[in-house]
C-alpha atoms as a PDB file:
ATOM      1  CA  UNK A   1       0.000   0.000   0.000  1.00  0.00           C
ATOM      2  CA  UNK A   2       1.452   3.539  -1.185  1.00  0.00           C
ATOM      3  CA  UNK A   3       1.471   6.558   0.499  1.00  0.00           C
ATOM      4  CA  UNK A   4      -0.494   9.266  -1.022  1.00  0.00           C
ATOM      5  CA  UNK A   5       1.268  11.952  -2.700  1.00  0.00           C
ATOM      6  CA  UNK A   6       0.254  15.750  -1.862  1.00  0.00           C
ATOM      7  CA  UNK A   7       1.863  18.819  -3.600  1.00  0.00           C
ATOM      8  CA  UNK A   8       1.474  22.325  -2.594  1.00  0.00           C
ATOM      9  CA  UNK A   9       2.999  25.375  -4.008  1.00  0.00           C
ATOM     10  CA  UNK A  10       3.387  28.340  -2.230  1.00  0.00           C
ATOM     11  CA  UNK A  11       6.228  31.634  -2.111  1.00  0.00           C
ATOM     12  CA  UNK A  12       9.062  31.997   0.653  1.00  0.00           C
ATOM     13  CA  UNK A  13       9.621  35.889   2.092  1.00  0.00           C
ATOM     14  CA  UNK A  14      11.727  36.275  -0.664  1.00  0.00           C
ATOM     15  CA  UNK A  15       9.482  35.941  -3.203  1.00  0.00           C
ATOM     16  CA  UNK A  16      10.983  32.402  -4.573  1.00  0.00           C
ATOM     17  CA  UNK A  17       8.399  29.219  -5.184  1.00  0.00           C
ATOM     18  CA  UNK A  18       8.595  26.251  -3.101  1.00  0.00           C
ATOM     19  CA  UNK A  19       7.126  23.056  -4.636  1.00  0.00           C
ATOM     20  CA  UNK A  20       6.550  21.030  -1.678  1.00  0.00           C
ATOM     21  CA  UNK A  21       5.913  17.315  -1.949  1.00  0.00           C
ATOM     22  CA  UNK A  22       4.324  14.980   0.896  1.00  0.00           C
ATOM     23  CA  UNK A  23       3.843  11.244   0.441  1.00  0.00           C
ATOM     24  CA  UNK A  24       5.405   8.897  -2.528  1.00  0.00           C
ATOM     25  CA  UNK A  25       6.476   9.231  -5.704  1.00  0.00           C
ATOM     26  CA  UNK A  26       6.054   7.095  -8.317  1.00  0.00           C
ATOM     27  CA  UNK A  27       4.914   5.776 -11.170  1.00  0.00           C
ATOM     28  CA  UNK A  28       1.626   5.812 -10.312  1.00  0.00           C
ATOM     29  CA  UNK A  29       1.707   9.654  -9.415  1.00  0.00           C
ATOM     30  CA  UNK A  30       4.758  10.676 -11.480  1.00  0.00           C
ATOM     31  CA  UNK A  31       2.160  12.602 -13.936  1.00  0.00           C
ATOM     32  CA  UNK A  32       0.893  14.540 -11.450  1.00  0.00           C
ATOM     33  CA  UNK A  33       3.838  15.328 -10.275  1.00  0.00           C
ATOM     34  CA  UNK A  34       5.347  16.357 -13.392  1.00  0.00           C
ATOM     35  CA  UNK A  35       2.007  18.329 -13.813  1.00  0.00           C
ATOM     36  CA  UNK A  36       2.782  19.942 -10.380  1.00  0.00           C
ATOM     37  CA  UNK A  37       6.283  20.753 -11.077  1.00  0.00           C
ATOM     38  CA  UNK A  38       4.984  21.962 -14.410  1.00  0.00           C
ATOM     39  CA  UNK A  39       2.910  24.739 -13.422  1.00  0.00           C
ATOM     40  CA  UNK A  40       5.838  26.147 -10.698  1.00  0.00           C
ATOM     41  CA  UNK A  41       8.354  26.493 -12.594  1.00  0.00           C
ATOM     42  CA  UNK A  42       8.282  29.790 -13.939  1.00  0.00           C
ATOM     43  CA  UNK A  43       8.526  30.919 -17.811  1.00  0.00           C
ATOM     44  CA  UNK A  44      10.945  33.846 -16.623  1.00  0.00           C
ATOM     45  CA  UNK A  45      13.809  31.270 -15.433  1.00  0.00           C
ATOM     46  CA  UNK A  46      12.255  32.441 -11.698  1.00  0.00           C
ATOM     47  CA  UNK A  47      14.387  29.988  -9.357  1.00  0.00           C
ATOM     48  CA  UNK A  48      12.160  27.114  -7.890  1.00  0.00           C
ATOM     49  CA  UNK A  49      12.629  24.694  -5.056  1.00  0.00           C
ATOM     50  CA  UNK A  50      11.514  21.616  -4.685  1.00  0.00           C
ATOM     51  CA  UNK A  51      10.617  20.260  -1.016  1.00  0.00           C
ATOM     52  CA  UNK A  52      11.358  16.255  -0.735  1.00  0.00           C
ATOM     53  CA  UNK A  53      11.488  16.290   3.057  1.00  0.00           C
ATOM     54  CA  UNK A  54       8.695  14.705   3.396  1.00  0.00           C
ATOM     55  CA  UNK A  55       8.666  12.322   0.258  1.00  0.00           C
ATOM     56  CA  UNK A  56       8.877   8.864   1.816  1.00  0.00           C
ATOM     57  CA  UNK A  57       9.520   7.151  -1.231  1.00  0.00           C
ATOM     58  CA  UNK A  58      10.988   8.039  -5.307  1.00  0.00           C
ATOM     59  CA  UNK A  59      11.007   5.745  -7.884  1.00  0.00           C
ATOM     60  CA  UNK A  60      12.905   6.295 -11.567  1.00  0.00           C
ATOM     61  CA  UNK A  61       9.500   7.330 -12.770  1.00  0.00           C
ATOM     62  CA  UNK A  62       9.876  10.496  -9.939  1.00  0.00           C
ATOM     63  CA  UNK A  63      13.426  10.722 -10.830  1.00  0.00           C
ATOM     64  CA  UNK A  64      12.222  11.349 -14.776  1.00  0.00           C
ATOM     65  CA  UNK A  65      10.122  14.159 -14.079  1.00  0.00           C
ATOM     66  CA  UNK A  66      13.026  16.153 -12.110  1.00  0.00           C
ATOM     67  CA  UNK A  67      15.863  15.853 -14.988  1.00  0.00           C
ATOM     68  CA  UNK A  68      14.326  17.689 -17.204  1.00  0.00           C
ATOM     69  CA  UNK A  69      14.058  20.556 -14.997  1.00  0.00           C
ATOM     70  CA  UNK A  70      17.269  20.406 -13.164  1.00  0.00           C
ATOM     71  CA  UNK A  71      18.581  23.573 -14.563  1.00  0.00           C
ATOM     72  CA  UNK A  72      15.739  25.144 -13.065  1.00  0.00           C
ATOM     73  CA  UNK A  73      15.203  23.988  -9.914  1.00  0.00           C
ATOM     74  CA  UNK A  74      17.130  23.625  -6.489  1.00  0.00           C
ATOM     75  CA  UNK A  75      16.096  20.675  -4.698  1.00  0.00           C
ATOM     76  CA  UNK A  76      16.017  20.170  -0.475  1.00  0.00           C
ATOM     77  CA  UNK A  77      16.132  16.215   0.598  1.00  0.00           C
ATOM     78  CA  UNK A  78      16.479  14.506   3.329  1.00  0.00           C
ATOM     79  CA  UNK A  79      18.805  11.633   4.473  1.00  0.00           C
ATOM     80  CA  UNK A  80      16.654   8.857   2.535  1.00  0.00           C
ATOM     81  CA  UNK A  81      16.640  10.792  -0.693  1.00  0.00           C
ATOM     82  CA  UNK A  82      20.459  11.943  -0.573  1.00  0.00           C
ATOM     83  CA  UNK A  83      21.796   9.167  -1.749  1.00  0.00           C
ATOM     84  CA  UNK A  84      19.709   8.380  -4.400  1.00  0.00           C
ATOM     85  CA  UNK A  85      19.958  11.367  -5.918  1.00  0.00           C
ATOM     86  CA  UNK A  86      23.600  11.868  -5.954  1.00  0.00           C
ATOM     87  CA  UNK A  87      23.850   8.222  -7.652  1.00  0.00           C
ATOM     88  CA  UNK A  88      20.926   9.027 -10.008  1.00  0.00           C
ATOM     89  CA  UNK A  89      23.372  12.078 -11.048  1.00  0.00           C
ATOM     90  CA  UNK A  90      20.386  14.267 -10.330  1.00  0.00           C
ATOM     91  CA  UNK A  91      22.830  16.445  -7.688  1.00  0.00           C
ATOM     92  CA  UNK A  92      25.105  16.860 -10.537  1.00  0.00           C
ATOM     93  CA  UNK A  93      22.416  18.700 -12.467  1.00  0.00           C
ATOM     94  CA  UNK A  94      21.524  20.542  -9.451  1.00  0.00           C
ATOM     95  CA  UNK A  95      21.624  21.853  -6.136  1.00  0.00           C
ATOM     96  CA  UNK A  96      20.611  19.701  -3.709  1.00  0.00           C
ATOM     97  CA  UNK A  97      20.216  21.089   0.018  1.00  0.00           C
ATOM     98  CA  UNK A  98      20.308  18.572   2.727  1.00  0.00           C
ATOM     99  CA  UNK A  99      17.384  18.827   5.419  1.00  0.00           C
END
């Protein structure tokens, strides 16, 4: 049984979008989490994070929908996620902020 996935998007102080993601991630939520991730990142290169604090659980189907916006986005993990994304290569693309 699968955690649910929940995605909110809201704006720091300093004006900058956080993407923040609750639950698992995988293939069969990876659309609407590419959806989600969609819609917040901004046409005008605006700087995005992405929140996987809370994200119990990513799959290579989650993994897919971040590459393609790695030069856009900063990403904040925690010590589950860490790992996988520095093998993935992900954290090469990107900055990724431990929690």
């Amino acid at each position: 049984m699968s955690t649910a996935l929940t995605l909110t998007t809201s704006s720091r102080p300093d004006g900058v979008r956080v993407l923040t993601a609750v639950g698992e991630i995988d293939m069969s939520n990876a659309a609407s989490f590419a959806a989600a991730l969609g819609d917040a990142v901004a046409a005008d290169g605006a700087p995005l994070v992405v929140d996987l604090t809370a994200v119990e659980y990513l799959d290579s189907a989650g993994l897919s929908v971040l590459f393609p916006h790695a030069d856009r986005i900063a990403l904040v993990a925690g010590p589950l996620l860490e790992p996988l994304l520095t093998i993935s290569g992900l954290a090469d693309l990107t900055t990724v902020e431990s929690q």
